[in-house]
Protein backbone atom coordinates (compact mmCIF):
# COMPACT_ATOMS: atom_id res chain seq x y z
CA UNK A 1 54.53 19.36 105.13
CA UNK A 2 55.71 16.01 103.51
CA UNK A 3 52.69 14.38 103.62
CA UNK A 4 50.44 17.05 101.25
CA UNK A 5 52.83 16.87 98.34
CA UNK A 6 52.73 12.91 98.29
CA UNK A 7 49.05 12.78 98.68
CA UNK A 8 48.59 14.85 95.73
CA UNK A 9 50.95 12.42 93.50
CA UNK A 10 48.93 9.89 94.24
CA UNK A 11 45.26 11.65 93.67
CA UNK A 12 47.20 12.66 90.33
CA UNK A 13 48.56 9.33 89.60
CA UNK A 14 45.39 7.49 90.43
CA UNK A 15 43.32 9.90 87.78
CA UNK A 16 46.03 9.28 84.80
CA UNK A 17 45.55 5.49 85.42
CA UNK A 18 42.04 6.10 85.52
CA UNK A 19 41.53 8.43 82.52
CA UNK A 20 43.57 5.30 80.50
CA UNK A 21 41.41 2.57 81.72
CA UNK A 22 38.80 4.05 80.78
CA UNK A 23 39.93 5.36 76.71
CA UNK A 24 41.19 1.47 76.65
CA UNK A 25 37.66 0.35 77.88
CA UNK A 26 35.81 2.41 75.48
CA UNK A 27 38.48 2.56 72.33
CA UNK A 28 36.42 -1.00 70.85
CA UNK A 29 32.59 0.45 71.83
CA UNK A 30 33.75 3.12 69.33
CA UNK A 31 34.98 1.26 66.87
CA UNK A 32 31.88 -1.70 67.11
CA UNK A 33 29.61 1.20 66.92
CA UNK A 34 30.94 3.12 63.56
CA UNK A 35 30.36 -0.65 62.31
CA UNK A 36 27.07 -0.37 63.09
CA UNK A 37 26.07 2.76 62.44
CA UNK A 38 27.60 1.69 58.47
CA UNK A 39 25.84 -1.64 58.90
CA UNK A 40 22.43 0.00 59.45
CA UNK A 41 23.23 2.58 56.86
CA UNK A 42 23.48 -0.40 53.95
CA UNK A 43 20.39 -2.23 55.23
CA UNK A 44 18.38 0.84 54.61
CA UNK A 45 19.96 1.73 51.04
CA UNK A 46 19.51 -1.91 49.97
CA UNK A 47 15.97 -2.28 51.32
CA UNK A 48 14.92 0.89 49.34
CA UNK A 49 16.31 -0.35 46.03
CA UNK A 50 14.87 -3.43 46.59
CA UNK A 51 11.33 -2.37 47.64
CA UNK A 52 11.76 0.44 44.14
CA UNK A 53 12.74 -2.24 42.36
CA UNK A 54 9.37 -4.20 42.80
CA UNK A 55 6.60 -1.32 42.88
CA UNK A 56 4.15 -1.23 40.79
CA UNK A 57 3.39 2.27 39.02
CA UNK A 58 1.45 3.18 36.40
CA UNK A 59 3.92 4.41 34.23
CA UNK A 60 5.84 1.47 34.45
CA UNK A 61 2.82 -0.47 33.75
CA UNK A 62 2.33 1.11 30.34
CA UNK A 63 5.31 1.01 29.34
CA UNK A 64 6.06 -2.85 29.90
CA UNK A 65 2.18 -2.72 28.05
CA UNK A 66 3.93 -0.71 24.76
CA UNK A 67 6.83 -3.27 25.09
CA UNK A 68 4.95 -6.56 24.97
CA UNK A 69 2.46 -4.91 22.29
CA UNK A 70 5.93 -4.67 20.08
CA UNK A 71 7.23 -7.79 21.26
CA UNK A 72 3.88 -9.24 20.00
CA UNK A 73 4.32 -7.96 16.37
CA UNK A 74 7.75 -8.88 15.56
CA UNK A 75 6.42 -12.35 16.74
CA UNK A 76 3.64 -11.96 14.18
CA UNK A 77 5.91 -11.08 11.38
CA UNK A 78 8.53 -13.85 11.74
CA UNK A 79 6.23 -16.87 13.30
CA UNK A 80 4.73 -17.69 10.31
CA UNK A 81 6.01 -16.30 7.10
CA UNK A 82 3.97 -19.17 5.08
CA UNK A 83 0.69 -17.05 5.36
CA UNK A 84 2.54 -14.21 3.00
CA UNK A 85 1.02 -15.51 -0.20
CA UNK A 86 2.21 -14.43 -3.62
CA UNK A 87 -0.56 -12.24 -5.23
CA UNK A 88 0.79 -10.44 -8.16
CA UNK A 89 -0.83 -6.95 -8.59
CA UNK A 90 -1.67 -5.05 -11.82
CA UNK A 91 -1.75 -1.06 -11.76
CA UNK A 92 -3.54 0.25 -14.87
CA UNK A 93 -3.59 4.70 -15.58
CA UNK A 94 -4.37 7.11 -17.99
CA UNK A 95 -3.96 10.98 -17.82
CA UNK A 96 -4.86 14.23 -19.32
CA UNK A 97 -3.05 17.63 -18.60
CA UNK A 98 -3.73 20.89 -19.57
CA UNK A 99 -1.31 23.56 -19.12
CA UNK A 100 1.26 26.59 -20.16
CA UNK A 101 4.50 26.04 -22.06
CA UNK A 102 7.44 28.66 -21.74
CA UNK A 103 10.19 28.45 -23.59
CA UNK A 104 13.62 30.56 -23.80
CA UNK A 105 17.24 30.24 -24.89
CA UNK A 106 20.63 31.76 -23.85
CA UNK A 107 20.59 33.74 -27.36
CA UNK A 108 17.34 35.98 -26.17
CA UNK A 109 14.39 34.12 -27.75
CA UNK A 110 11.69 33.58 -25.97
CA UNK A 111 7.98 31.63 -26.24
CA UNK A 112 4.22 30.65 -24.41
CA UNK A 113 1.74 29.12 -25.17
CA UNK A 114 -0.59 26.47 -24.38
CA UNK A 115 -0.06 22.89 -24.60
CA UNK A 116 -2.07 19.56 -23.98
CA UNK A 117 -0.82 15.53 -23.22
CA UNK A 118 -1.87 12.86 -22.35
CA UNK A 119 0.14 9.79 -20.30
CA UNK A 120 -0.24 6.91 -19.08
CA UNK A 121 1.34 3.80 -16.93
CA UNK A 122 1.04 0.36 -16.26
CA UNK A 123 2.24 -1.60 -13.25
CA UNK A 124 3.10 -5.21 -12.35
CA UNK A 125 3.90 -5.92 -8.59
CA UNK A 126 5.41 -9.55 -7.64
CA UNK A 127 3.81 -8.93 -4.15
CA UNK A 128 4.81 -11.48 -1.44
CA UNK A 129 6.81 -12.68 -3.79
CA UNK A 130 10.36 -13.26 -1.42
CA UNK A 131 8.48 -14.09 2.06
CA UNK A 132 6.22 -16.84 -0.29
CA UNK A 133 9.14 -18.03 -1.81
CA UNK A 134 12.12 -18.33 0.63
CA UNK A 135 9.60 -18.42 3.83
CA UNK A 136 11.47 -15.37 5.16
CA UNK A 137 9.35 -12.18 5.95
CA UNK A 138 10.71 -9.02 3.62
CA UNK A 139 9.57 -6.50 6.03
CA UNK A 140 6.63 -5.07 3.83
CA UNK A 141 9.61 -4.72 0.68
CA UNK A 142 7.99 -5.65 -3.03
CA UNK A 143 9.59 -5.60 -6.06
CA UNK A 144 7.54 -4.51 -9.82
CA UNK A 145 8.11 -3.31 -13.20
CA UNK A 146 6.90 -0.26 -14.76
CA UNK A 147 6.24 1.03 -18.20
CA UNK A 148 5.61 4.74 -18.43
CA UNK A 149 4.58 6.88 -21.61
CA UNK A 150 3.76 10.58 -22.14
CA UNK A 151 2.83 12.75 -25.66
CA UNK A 152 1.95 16.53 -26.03
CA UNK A 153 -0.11 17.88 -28.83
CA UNK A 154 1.04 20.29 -31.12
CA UNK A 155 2.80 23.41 -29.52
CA UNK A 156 2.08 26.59 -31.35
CA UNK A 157 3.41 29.39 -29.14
CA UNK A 158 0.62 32.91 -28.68
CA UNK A 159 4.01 35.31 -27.51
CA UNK A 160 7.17 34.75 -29.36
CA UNK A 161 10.15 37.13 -29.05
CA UNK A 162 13.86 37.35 -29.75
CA UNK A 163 16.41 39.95 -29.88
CA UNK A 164 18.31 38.50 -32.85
CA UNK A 165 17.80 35.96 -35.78
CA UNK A 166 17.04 32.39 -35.01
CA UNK A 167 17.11 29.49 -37.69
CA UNK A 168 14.84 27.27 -37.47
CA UNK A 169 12.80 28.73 -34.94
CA UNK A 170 9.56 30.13 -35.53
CA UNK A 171 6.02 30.34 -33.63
CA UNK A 172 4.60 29.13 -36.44
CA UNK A 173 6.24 25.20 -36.62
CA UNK A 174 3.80 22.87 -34.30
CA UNK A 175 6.23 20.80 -32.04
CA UNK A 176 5.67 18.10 -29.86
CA UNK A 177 6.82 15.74 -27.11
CA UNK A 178 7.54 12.09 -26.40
CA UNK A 179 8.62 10.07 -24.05
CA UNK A 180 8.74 6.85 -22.74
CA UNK A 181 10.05 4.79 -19.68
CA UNK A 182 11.53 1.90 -18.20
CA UNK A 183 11.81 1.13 -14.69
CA UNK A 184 12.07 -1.56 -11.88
CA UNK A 185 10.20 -0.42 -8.91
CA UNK A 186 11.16 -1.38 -5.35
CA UNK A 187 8.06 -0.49 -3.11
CA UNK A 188 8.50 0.17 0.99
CA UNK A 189 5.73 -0.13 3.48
CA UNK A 190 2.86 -0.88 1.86
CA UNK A 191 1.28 -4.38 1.92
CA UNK A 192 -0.61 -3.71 -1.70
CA UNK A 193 -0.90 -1.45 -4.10
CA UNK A 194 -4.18 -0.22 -2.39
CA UNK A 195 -2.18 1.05 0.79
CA UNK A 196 -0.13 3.75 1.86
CA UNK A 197 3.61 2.83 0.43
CA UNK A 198 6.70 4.72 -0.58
CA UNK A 199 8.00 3.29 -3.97
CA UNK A 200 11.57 3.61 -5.41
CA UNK A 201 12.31 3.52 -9.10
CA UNK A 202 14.85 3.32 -11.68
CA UNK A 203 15.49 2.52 -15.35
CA UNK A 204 15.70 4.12 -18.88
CA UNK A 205 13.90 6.63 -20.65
CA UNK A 206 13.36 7.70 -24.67
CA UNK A 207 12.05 11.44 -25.98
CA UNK A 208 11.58 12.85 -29.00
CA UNK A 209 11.04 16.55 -28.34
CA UNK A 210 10.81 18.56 -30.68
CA UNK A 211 9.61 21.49 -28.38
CA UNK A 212 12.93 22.36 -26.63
CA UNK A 213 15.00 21.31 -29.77
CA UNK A 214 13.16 22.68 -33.05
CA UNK A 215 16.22 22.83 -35.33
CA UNK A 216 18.23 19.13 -34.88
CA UNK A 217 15.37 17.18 -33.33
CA UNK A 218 12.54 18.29 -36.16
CA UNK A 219 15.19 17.65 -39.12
CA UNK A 220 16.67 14.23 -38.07
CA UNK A 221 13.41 12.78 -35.95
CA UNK A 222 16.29 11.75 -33.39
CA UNK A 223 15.52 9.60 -30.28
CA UNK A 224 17.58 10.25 -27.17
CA UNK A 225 18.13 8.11 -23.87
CA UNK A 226 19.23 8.04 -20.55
CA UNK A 227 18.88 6.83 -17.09
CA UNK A 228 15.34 7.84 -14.83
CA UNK A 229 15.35 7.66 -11.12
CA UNK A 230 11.72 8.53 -9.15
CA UNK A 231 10.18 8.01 -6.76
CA UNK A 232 6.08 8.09 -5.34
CA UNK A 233 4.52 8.14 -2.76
CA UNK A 234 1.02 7.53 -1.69
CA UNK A 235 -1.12 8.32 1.80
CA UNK A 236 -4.38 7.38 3.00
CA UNK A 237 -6.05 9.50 5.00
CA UNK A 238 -9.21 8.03 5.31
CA UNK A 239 -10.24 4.35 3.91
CA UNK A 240 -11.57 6.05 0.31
CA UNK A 241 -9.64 9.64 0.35
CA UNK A 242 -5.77 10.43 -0.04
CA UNK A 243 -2.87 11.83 -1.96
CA UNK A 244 -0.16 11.09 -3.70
CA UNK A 245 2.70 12.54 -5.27
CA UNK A 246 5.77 11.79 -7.92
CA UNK A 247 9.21 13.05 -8.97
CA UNK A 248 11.27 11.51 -11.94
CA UNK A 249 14.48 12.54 -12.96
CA UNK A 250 15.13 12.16 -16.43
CA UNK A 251 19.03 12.62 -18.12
CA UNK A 252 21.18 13.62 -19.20
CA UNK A 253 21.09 12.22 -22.46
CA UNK A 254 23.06 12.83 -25.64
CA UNK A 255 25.01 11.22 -27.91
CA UNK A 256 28.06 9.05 -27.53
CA UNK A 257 30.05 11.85 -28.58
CA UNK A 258 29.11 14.32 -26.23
CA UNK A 259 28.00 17.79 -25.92
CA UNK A 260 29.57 19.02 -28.52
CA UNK A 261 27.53 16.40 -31.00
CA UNK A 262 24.52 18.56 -32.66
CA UNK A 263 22.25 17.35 -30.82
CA UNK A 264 23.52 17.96 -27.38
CA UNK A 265 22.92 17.05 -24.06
CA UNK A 266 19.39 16.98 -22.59
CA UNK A 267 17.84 16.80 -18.89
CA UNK A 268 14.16 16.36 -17.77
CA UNK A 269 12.04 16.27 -14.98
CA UNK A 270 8.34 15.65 -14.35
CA UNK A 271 6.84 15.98 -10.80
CA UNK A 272 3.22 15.82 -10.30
CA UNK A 273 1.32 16.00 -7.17
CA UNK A 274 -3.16 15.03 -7.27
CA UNK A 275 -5.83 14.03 -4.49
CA UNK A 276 -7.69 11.42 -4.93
CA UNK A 277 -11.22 9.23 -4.17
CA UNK A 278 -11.14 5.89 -4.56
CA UNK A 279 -14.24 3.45 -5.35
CA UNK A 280 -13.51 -0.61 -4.57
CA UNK A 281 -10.41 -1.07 -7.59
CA UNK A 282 -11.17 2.92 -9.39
CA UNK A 283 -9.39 5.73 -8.22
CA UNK A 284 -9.99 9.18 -9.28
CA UNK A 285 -7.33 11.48 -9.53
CA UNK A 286 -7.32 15.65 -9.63
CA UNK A 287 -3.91 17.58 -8.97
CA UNK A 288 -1.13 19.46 -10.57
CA UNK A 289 2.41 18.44 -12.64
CA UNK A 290 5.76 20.68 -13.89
CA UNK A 291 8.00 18.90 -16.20
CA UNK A 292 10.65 20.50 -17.21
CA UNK A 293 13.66 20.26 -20.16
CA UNK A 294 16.94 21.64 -20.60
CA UNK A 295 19.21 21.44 -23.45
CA UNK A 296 23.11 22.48 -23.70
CA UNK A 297 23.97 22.30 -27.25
CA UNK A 298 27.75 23.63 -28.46
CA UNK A 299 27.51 26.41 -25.55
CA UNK A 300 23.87 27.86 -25.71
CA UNK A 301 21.49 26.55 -23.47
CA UNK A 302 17.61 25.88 -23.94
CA UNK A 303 15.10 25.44 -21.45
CA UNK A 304 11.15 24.37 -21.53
CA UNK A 305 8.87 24.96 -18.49
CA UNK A 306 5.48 23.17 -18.43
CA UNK A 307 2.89 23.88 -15.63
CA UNK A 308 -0.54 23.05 -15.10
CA UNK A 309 -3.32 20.53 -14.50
CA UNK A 310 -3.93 16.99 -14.46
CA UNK A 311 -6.63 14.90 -14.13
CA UNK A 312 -6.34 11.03 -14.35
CA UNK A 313 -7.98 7.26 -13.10
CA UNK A 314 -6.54 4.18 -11.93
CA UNK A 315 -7.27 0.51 -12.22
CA UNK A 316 -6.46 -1.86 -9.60
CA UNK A 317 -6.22 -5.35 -9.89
């Protein structure tokens, strides 16, 4: 009876040692294989980045194509500034307009009519002028002058009404305009004055106009000034077709003592917009302008609208 029990606390005692032989024999296989296993894992992460890292695609191709073609023209623009000769430029214009005058007032009156002009502009660009000078490329950036003038013919208005007497103001007194401007230019992109370019202006201007302000300006033949700001710009769309457009800002302009001075206080603007052909150093030029005036004058107000036609040509030397 004694002998069963003991034989089965050895058989029992014999597995335990067993069971923790073996756990102790396998405990550092485990181990060495998660090691492995995270060895094998990074060899195969690091071999794909590597092997992306060095194929050749197509995109990629074009892309490092685009990036040397850029690389290759900031090189041409600052390796040799010396070639950037100074070429002054001259810009020579003249141009006719044609179009429809209305005029009204805060106090009811009210006129049309037809009106003429005739303007014209001269240029002088000091091209290359920095990068020939300094040796240091100004990015395509020239600097000009600008002289700008402008006259109406007589305006005799075909409708006149008002709901109330108005000195001074009839449709049967001719009136005209003039004006005339004075600007530094600053011109962006183009290389010459015969390529597409955005150009930045400001200065002075003078009028004499009679047409918005009948009464003061036609008695005293006063001048009045102020500051312009414009701006034009030109596009080529083939070699010998384009367009081109302008805006000045004209005002406001009064005297020293302010709006409550006679004369008042007077604001312009002429924008004009034309397509154009152009034949070796001629251009011809067929579009449309607005110009308009505005006059605040001890509370009433005044305003001129002119719209129509304009036709012009251009000399470029």
């Amino acid at each position: 009876m004694n002998a069963k029990p003991h034989t089965w606390r050895m058989k029992w005692t014999k597995n335990i040692c067993r069971a923790a032989i073996t756990t102790l024999l396998l405990w550092p296989h485990a181990a060495s294989a998660a090691e492995t296993v995270t060895q094998v894992t990074t060899y195969v992460i690091k071999t794909q980045e590597d092997r992306q890292s060095t194929r050749f695609t197509l995109t990629e191709w074009l892309r490092i194509k685009e990036r040397m073609k850029l690389m290759d023209v900031w090189l041409a623009m600052f390796s040799d500034p010396n070639k950037d000769k100074f070429s002054p430029e001259l810009l020579l214009s003249g141009f006719s307009t044609q179009g429809k005058l209305n005029y009204s007032s805060s106090n009811g009156e009210s006129e049309s009519g037809s009106v003429s002009g005739r303007s014209y502009m001269g240029q002088l660009w000091l091209t290359n002028i920095v990068s020939s000078t300094l040796g240091v490329h100004s990015l395509n950036i020239d600097f000009g002058v600008e002289g700008f003038g402008r006259q109406t013919t007589s305006f005799n208005s075909t409708s006149f009404t008002s709901t109330g007497a108005v000195a001074g103001a009839s449709s049967s007194i001719g009136r005209q305009l003039s004006l005339t401007s004075y600007s530094a230019d600053l011109r962006l992109f183009g290389r010459n004055i015969q390529d597409s370019s955005l150009v930045f202006k400001a200065g002075r201007y003078q009028t004499t106009n009679t047409i918005i302000d009948p009464v003061n300006l036609a008695a005293t033949n006063s001048t009045l000034s102020g500051r312009m700001l414009g701006a034009n710009l030109q596009l080529y769309l083939i070699k010998a077709l384009g367009a081109e457009g302008g805006y000045m800002g004209l005002g406001p302009s009064g005297s020293s003592q302010g709006a409550a001075d006679a004369s008042g206080i007077t604001r312009g603007a002429y924008y004009h917009y034309e397509g154009f052909v152009e034949v070796s150093i001629l251009r011809l030029l067929v579009g449309s302008y607005v110009e308009t005036w505005d006059l605040t004058r001890q509370g009433q107000s005044v305003r001129s609208a002119e719209k129509g036609y304009v036709a012009g040509i251009k000399l470029q030397f």
